[in-house]
C-alpha atoms as a PDB file:
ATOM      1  CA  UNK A   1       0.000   0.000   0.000  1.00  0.00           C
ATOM      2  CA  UNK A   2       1.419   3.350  -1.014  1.00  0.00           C
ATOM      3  CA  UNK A   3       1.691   6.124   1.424  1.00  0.00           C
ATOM      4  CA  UNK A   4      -0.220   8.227  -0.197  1.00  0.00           C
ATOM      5  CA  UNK A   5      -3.304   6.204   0.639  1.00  0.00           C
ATOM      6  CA  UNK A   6      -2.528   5.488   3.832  1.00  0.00           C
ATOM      7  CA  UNK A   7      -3.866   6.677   7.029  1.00  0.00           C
ATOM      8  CA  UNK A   8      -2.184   9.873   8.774  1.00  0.00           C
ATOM      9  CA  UNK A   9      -3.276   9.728  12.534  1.00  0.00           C
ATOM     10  CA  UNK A  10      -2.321  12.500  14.559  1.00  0.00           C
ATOM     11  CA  UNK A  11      -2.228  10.274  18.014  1.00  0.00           C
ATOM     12  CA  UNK A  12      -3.266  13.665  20.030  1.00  0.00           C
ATOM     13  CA  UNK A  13      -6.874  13.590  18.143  1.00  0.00           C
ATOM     14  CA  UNK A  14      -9.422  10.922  19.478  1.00  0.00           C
ATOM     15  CA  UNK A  15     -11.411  11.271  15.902  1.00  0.00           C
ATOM     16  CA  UNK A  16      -8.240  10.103  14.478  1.00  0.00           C
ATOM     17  CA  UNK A  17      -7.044   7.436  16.740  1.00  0.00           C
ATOM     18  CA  UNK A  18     -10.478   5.809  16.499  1.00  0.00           C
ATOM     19  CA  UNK A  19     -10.216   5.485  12.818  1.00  0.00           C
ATOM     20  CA  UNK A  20      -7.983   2.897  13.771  1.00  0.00           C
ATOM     21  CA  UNK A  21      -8.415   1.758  17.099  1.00  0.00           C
ATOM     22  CA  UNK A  22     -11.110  -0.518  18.107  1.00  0.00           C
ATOM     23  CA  UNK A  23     -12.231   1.936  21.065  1.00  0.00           C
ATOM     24  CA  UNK A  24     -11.209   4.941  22.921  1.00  0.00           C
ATOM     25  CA  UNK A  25      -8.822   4.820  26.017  1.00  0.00           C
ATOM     26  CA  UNK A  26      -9.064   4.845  29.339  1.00  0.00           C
ATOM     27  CA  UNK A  27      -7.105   7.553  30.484  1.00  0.00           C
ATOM     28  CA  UNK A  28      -5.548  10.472  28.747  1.00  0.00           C
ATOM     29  CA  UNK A  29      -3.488  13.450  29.418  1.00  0.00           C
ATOM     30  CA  UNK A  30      -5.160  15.687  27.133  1.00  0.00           C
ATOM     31  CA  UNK A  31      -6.159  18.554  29.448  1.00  0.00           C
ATOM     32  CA  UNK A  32      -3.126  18.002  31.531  1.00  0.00           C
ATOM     33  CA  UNK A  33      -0.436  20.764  29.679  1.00  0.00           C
ATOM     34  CA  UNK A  34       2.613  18.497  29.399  1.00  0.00           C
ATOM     35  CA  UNK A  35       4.959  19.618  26.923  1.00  0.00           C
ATOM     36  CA  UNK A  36       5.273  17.872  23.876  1.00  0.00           C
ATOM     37  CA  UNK A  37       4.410  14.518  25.288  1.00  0.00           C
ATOM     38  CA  UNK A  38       1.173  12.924  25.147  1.00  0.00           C
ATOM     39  CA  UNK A  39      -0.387  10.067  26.933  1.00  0.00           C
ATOM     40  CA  UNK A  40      -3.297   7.326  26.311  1.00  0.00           C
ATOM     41  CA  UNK A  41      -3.501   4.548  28.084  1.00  0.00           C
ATOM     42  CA  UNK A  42      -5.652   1.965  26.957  1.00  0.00           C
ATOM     43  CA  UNK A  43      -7.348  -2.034  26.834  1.00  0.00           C
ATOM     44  CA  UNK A  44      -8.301  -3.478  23.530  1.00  0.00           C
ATOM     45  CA  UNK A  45      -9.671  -6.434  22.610  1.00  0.00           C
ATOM     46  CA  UNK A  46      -8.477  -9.315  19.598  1.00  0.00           C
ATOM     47  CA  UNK A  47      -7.702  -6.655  16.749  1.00  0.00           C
ATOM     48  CA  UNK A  48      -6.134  -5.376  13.988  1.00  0.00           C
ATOM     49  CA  UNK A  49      -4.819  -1.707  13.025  1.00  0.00           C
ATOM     50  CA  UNK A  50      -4.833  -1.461   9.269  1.00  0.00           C
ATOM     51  CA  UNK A  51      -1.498  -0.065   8.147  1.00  0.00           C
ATOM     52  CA  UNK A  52      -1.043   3.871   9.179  1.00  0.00           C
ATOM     53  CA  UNK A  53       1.888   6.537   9.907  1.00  0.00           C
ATOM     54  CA  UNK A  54       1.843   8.385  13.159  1.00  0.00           C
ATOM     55  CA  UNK A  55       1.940  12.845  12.452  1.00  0.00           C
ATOM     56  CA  UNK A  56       4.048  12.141  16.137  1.00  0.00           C
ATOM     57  CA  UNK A  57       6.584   9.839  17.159  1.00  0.00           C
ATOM     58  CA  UNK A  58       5.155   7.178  18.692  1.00  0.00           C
ATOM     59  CA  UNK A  59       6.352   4.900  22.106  1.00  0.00           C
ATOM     60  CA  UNK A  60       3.940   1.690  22.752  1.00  0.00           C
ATOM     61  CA  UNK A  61       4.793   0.244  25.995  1.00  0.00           C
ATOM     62  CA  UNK A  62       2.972  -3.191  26.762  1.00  0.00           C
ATOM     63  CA  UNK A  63       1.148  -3.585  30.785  1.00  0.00           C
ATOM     64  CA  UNK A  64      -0.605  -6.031  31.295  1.00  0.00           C
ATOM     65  CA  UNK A  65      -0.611  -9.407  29.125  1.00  0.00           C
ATOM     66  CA  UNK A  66      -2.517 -11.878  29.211  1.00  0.00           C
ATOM     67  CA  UNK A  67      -0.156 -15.543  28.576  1.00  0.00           C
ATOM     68  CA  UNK A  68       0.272 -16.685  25.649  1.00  0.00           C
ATOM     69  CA  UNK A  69      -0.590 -13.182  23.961  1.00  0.00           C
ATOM     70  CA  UNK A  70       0.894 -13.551  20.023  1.00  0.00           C
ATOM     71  CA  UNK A  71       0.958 -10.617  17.769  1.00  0.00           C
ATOM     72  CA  UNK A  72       2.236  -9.474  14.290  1.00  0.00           C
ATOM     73  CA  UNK A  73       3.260  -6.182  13.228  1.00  0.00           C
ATOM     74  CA  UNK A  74       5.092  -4.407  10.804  1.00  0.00           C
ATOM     75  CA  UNK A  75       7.036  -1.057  10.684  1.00  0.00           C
ATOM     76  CA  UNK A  76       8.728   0.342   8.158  1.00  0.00           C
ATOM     77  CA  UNK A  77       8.915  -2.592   6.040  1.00  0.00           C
ATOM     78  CA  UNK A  78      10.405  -5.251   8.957  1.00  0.00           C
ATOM     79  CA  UNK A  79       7.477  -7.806   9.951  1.00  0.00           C
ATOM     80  CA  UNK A  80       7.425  -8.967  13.056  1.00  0.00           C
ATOM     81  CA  UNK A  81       5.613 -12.006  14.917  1.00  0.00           C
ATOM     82  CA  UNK A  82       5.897 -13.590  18.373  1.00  0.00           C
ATOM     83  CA  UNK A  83       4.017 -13.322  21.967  1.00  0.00           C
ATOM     84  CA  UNK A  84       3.629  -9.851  23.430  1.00  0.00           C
ATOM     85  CA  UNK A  85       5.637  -9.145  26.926  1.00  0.00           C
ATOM     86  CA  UNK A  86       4.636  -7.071  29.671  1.00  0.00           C
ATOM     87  CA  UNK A  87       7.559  -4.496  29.898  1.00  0.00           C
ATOM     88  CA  UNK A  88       8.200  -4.337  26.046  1.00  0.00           C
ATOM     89  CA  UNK A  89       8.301  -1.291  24.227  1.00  0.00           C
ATOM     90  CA  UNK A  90       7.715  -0.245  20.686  1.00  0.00           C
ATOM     91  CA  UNK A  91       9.251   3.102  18.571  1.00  0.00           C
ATOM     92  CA  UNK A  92       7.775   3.875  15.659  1.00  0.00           C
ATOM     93  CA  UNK A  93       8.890   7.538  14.639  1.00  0.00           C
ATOM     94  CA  UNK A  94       7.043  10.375  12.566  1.00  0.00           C
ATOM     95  CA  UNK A  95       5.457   9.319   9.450  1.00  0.00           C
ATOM     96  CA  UNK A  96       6.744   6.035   9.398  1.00  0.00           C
ATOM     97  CA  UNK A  97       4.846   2.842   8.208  1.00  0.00           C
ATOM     98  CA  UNK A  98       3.114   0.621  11.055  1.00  0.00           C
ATOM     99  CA  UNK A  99       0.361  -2.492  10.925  1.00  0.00           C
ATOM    100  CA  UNK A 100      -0.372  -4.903  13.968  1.00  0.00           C
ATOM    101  CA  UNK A 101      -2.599  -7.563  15.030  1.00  0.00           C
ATOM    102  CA  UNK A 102      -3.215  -9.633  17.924  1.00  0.00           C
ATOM    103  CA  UNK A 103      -5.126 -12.267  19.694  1.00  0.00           C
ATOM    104  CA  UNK A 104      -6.043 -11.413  23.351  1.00  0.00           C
ATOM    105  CA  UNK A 105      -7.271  -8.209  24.948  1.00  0.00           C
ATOM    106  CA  UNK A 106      -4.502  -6.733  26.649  1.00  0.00           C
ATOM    107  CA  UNK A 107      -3.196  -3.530  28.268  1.00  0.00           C
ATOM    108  CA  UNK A 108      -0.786  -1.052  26.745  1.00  0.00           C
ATOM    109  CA  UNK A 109       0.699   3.200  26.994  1.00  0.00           C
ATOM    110  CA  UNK A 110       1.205   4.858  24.007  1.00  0.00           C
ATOM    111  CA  UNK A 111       3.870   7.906  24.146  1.00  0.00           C
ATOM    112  CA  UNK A 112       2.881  10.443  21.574  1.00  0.00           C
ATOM    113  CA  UNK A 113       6.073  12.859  21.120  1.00  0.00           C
ATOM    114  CA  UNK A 114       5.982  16.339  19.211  1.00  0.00           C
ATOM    115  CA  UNK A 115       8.872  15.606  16.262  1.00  0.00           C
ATOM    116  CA  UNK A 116       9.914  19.327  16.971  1.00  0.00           C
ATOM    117  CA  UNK A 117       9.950  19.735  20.353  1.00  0.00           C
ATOM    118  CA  UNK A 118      11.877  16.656  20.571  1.00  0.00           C
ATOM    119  CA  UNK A 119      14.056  17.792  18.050  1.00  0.00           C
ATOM    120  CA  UNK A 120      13.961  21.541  20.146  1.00  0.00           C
ATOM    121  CA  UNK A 121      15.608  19.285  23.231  1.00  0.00           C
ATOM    122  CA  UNK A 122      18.142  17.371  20.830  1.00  0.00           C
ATOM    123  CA  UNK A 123      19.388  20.543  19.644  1.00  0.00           C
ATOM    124  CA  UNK A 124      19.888  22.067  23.014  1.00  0.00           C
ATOM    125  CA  UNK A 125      21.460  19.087  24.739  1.00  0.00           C
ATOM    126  CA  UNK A 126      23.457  17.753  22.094  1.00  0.00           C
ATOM    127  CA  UNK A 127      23.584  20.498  19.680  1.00  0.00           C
ATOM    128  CA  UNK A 128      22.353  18.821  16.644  1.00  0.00           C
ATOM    129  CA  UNK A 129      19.779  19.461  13.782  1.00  0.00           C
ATOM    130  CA  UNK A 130      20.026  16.280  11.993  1.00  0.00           C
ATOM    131  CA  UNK A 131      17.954  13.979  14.923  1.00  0.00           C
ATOM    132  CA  UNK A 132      16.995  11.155  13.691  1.00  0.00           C
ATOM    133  CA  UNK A 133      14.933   8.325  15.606  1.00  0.00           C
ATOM    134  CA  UNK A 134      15.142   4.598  14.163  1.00  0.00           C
ATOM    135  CA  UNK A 135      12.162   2.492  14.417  1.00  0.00           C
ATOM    136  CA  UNK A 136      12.257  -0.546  17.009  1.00  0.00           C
ATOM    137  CA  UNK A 137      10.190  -3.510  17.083  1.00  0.00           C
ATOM    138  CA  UNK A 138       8.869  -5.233  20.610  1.00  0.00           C
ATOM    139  CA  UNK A 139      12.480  -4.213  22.753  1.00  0.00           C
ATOM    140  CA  UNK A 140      12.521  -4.786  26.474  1.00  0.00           C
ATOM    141  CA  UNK A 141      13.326  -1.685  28.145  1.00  0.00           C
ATOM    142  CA  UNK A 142      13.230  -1.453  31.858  1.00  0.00           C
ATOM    143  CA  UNK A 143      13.316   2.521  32.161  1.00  0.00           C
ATOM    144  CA  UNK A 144      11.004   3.321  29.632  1.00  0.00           C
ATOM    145  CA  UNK A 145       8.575   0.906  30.867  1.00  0.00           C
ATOM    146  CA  UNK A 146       8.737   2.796  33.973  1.00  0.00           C
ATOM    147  CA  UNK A 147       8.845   6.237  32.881  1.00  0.00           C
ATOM    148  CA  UNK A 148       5.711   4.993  31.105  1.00  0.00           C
ATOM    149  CA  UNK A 149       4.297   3.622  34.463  1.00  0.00           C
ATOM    150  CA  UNK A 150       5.238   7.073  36.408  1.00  0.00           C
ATOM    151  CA  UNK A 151       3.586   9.406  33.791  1.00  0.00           C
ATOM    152  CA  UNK A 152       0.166   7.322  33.586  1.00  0.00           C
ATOM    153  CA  UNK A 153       0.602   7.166  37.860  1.00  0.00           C
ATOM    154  CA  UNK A 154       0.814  10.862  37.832  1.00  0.00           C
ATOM    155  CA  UNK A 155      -2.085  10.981  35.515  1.00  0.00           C
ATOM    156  CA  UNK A 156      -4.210   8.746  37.885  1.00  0.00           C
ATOM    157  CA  UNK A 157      -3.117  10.733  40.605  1.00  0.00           C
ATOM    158  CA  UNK A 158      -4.555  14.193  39.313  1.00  0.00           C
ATOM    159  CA  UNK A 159      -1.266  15.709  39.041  1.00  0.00           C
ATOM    160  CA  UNK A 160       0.291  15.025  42.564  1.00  0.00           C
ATOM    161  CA  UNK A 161       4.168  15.826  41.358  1.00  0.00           C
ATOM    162  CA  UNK A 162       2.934  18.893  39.575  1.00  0.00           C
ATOM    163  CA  UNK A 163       4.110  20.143  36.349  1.00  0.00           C
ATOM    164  CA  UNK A 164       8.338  20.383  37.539  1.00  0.00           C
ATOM    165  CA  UNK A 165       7.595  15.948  38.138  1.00  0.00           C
ATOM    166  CA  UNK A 166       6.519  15.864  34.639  1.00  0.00           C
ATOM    167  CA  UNK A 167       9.268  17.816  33.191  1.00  0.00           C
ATOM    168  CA  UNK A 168      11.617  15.813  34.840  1.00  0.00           C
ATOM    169  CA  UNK A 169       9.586  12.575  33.611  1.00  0.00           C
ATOM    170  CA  UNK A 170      10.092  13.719  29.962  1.00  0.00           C
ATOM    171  CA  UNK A 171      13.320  15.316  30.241  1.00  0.00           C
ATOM    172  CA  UNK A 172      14.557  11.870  31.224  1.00  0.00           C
ATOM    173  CA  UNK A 173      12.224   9.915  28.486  1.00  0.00           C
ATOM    174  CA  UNK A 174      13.614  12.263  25.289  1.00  0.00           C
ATOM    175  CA  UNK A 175      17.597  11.867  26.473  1.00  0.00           C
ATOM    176  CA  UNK A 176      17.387   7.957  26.711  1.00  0.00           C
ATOM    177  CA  UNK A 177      15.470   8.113  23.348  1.00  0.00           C
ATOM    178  CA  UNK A 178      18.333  10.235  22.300  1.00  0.00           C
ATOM    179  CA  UNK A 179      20.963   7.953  23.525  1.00  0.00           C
ATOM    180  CA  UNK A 180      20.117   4.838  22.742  1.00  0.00           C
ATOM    181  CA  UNK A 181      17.258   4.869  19.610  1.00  0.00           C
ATOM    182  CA  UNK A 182      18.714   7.371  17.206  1.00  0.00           C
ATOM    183  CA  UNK A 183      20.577   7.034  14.003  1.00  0.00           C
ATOM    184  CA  UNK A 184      23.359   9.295  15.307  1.00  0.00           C
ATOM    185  CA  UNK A 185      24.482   7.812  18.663  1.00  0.00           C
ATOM    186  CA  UNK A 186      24.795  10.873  21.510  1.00  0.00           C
ATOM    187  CA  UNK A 187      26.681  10.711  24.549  1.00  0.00           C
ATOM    188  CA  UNK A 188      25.363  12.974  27.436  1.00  0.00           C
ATOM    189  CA  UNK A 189      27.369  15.907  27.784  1.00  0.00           C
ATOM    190  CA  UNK A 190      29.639  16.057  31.258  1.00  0.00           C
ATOM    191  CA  UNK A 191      27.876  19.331  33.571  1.00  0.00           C
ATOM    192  CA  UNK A 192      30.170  19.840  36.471  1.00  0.00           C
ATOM    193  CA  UNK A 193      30.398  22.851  39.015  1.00  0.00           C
ATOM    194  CA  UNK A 194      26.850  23.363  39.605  1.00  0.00           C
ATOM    195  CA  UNK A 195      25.139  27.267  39.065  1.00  0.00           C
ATOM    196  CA  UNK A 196      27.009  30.049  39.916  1.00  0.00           C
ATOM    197  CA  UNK A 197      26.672  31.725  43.116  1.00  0.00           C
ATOM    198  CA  UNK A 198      24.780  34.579  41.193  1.00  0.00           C
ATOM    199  CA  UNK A 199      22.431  31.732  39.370  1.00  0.00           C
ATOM    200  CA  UNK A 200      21.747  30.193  42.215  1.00  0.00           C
ATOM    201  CA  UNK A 201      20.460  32.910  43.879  1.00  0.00           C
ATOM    202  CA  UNK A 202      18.505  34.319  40.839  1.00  0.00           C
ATOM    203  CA  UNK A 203      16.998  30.553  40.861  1.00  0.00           C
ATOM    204  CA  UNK A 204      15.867  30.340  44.098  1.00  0.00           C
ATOM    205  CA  UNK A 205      14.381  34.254  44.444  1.00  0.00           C
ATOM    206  CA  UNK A 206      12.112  33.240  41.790  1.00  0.00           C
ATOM    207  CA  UNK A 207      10.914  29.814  43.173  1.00  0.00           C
ATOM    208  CA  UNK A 208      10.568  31.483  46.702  1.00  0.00           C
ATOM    209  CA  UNK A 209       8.748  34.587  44.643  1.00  0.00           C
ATOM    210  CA  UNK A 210       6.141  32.189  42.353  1.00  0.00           C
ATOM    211  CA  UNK A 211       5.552  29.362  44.554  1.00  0.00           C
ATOM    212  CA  UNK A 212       1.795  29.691  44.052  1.00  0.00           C
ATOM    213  CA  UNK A 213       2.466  28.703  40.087  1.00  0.00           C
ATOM    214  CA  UNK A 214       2.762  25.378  38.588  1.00  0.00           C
ATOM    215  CA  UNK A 215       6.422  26.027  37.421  1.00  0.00           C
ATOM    216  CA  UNK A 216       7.893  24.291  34.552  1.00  0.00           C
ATOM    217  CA  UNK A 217      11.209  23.501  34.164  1.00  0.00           C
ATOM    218  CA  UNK A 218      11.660  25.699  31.364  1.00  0.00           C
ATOM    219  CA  UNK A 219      10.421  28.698  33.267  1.00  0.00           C
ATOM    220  CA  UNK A 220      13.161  28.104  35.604  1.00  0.00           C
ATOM    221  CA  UNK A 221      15.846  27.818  33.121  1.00  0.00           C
ATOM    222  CA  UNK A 222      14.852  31.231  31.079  1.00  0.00           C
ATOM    223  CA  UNK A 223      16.094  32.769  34.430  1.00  0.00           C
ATOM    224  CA  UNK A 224      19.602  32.141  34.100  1.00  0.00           C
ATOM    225  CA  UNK A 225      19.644  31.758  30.312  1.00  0.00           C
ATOM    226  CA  UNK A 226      20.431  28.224  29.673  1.00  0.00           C
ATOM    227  CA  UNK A 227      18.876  24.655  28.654  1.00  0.00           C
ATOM    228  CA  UNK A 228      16.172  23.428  30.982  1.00  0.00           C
ATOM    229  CA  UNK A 229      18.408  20.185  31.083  1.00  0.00           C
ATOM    230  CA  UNK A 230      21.451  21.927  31.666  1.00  0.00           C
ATOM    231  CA  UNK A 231      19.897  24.085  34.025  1.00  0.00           C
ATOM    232  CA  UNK A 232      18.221  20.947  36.115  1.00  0.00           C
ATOM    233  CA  UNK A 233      21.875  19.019  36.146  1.00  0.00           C
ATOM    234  CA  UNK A 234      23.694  21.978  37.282  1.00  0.00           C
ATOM    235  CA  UNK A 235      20.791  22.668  39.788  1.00  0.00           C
ATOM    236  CA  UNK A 236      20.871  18.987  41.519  1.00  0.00           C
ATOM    237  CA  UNK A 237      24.900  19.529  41.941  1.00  0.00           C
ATOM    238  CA  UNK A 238      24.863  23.069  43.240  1.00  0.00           C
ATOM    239  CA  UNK A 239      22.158  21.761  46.381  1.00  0.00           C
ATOM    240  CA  UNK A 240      21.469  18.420  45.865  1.00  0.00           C
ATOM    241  CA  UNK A 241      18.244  17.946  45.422  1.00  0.00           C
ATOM    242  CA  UNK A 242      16.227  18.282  41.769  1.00  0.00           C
ATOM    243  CA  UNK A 243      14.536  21.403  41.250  1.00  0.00           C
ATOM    244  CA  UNK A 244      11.112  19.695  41.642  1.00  0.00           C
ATOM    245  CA  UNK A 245      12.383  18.164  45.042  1.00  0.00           C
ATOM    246  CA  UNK A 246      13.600  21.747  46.259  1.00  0.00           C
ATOM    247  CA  UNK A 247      10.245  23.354  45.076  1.00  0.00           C
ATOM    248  CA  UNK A 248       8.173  21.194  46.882  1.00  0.00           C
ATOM    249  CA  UNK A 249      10.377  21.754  49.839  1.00  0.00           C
ATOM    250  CA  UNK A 250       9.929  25.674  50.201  1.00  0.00           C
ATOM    251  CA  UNK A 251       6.217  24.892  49.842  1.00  0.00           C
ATOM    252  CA  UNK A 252       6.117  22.596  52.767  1.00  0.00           C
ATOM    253  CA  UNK A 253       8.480  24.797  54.798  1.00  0.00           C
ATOM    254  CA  UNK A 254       6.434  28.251  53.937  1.00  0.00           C
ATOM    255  CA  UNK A 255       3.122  25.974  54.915  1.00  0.00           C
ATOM    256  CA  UNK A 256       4.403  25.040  58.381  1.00  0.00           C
ATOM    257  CA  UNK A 257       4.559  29.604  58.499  1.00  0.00           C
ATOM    258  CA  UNK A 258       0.935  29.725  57.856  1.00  0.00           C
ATOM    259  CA  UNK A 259       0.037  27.187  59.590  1.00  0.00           C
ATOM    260  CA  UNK A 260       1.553  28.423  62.963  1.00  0.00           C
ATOM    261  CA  UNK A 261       0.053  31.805  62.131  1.00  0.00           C
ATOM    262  CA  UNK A 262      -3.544  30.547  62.085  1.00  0.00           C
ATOM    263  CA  UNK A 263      -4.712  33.071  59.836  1.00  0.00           C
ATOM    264  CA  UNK A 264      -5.762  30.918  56.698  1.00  0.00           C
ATOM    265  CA  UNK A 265      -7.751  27.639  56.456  1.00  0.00           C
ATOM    266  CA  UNK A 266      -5.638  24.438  55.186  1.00  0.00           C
ATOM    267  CA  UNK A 267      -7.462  24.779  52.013  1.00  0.00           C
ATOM    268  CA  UNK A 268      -6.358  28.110  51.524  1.00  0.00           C
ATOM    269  CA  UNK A 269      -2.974  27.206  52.505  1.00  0.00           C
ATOM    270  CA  UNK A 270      -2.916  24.968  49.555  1.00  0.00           C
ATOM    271  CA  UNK A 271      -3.993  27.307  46.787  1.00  0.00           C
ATOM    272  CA  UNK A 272      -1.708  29.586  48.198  1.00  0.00           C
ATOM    273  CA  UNK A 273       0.934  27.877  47.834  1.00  0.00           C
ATOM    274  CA  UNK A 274       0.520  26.512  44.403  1.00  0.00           C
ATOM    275  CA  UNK A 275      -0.646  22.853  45.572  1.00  0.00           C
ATOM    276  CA  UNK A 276      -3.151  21.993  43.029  1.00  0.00           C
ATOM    277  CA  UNK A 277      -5.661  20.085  45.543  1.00  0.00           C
ATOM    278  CA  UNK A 278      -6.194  20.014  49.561  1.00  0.00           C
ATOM    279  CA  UNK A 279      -5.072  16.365  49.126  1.00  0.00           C
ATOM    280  CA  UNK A 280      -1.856  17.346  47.290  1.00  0.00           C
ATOM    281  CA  UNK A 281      -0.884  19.376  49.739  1.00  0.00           C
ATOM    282  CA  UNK A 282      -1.356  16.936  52.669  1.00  0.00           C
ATOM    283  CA  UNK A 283       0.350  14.020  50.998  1.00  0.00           C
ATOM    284  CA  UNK A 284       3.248  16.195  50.808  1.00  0.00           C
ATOM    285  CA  UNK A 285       3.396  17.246  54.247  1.00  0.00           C
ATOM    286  CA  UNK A 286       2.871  13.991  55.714  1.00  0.00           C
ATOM    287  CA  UNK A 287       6.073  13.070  53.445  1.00  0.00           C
ATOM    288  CA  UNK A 288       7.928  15.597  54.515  1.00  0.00           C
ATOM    289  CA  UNK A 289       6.956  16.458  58.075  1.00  0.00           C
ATOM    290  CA  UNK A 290       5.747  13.044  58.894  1.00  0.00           C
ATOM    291  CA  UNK A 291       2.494  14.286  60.109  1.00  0.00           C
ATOM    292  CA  UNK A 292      -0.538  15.633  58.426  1.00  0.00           C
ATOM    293  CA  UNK A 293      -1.373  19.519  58.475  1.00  0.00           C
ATOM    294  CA  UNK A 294      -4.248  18.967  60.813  1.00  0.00           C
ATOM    295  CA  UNK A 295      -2.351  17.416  63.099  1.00  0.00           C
ATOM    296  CA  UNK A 296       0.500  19.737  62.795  1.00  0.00           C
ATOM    297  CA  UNK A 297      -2.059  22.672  63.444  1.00  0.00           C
ATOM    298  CA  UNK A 298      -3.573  20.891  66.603  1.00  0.00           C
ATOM    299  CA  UNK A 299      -0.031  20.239  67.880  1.00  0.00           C
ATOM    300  CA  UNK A 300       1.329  23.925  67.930  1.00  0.00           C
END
């Protein structure tokens, strides 16, 4: 089948997934304002996908399978065919050719990554334009399976890490992708010496003066001028702690202030503070404090 009559599904668009899919999925990120990554998670019965190219590139990461699960696939030309493994991951980049069947209902994440925001983060970490991502058939891998696991958890969890979490989630997701499942084979750059004293300070005055916003790692790299990756490596080494550990930190510490001040509810404590629910905010505290805020009130 020629491209030209193939299906182009952009995997962000339920109307187009469904013109392939047997059903919709269970749980989505659309909504959630992650950048450039896109999550469905879904459970399909005996099927087949008639042959399509993805408008993103695409990760499929296998759950839950049922024994004795066989499929066949193609991609990009290569066919496929064995049993399906819980763990087992699947690339198939931008606009490249894909078909698959199987025999069992079974559980699996799709990944959907924006080609040029991916290609955006290649360019800044390994300063390269010519990115190119190789397909892979079914491929155990052991950290994507659980970045997989920790973005659909965060999902389920109504955003408990926040929007720094997910950042972190992805930032981690596009450099192993960029590692080990490109053409041209990149090796990490070496970031030693942490932020300067003067970035380190301009870095924390603006946590400590936006805490009530759902930061993004990129925000907090604009501030001192440099790579959100580069900016989060340099950040663990100058304090030791991740930028999404430290923020969640100062939140905790400024909510034990209010709290002993008794002038605002625990609920508005939270929104104050940039917790996105009441129940963020005390799962949090209990982690940090060991106690909840109610009982840290009652015991001041």
């Amino acid at each position: 089948m020629s491209k030209a009559n193939t299906l182009a599904v952009d995997f962000t668009k339920a109307k187009d997934v469904l013109q392939i899919l047997p059903n919709g999925s269970l749980l989505t990120s659309r909504g959630a304002q992650w950048d450039g990554i896109y999550l469905e998670y879904y459970r399909h019965p005996p099927y087949e996908i008639p042959e399509n190219f993805p408008k993103q590139h695409l990760i499929l990461i296998n759950t839950r399978i049922p024994p004795s699960t066989h499929y066949e696939q193609a991609l990009d030309g290569r066919i496929s065919s064995d049993e399906l493994r819980q763990g087992e991951v699947i690339v198939i980049p931008a606009n490249i050719l894909h078909w698959a069947r199987w025999d069992a209902e079974h559980d699996y994440i799709t990944l959907s990554l924006d080609p040029t925001i991916f290609n955006r983060y290649a360019a800044q970490l390994f300063e390269v334009d010519d990115t190119e991502l190789v397909p892979h058939l079914a491929t155990s891998d052991p950290l994507i399976y659980g970045l997989g696991l920790a973005l659909k958890t965060e999902l389920e969890l109504d955003g408990l890490g926040g929007r720094l979490y997910t950042d972190s989630l992805t930032s981690t997701l596009f450099t192993h992708l960029l590692r080990h499942y490109c053409a041209r084979k990149n090796s990490i750059p070496t970031y030693t010496g942490g932020l300067s004293k003067s970035q380190l300070r301009q870095a924390i005055e603006y946590i400590h003066n936006h805490l009530e916003q759902d930061l993004t790692l990129a925000e907090l790299a604009a501030v001192v001028r440099m790579s959100p990756n580069y900016f989060a490596s340099l950040f663990k080494q100058s304090i030791g702690l991740t930028p999404h550990q430290y923020v969640i930190g100062c939140r905790v510490e400024a909510a034990k202030h209010l709290l002993r001040q008794r002038e605002l509810t625990i609920a508005e404590i939270a929104f104050r503070l940039g917790f996105a629910h009441q129940s963020h905010f005390n799962h949090h505290f209990k982690r940090l404090v060991g106690v909840t805020p109610k009982r840290f009130l009652t015991s001041q």
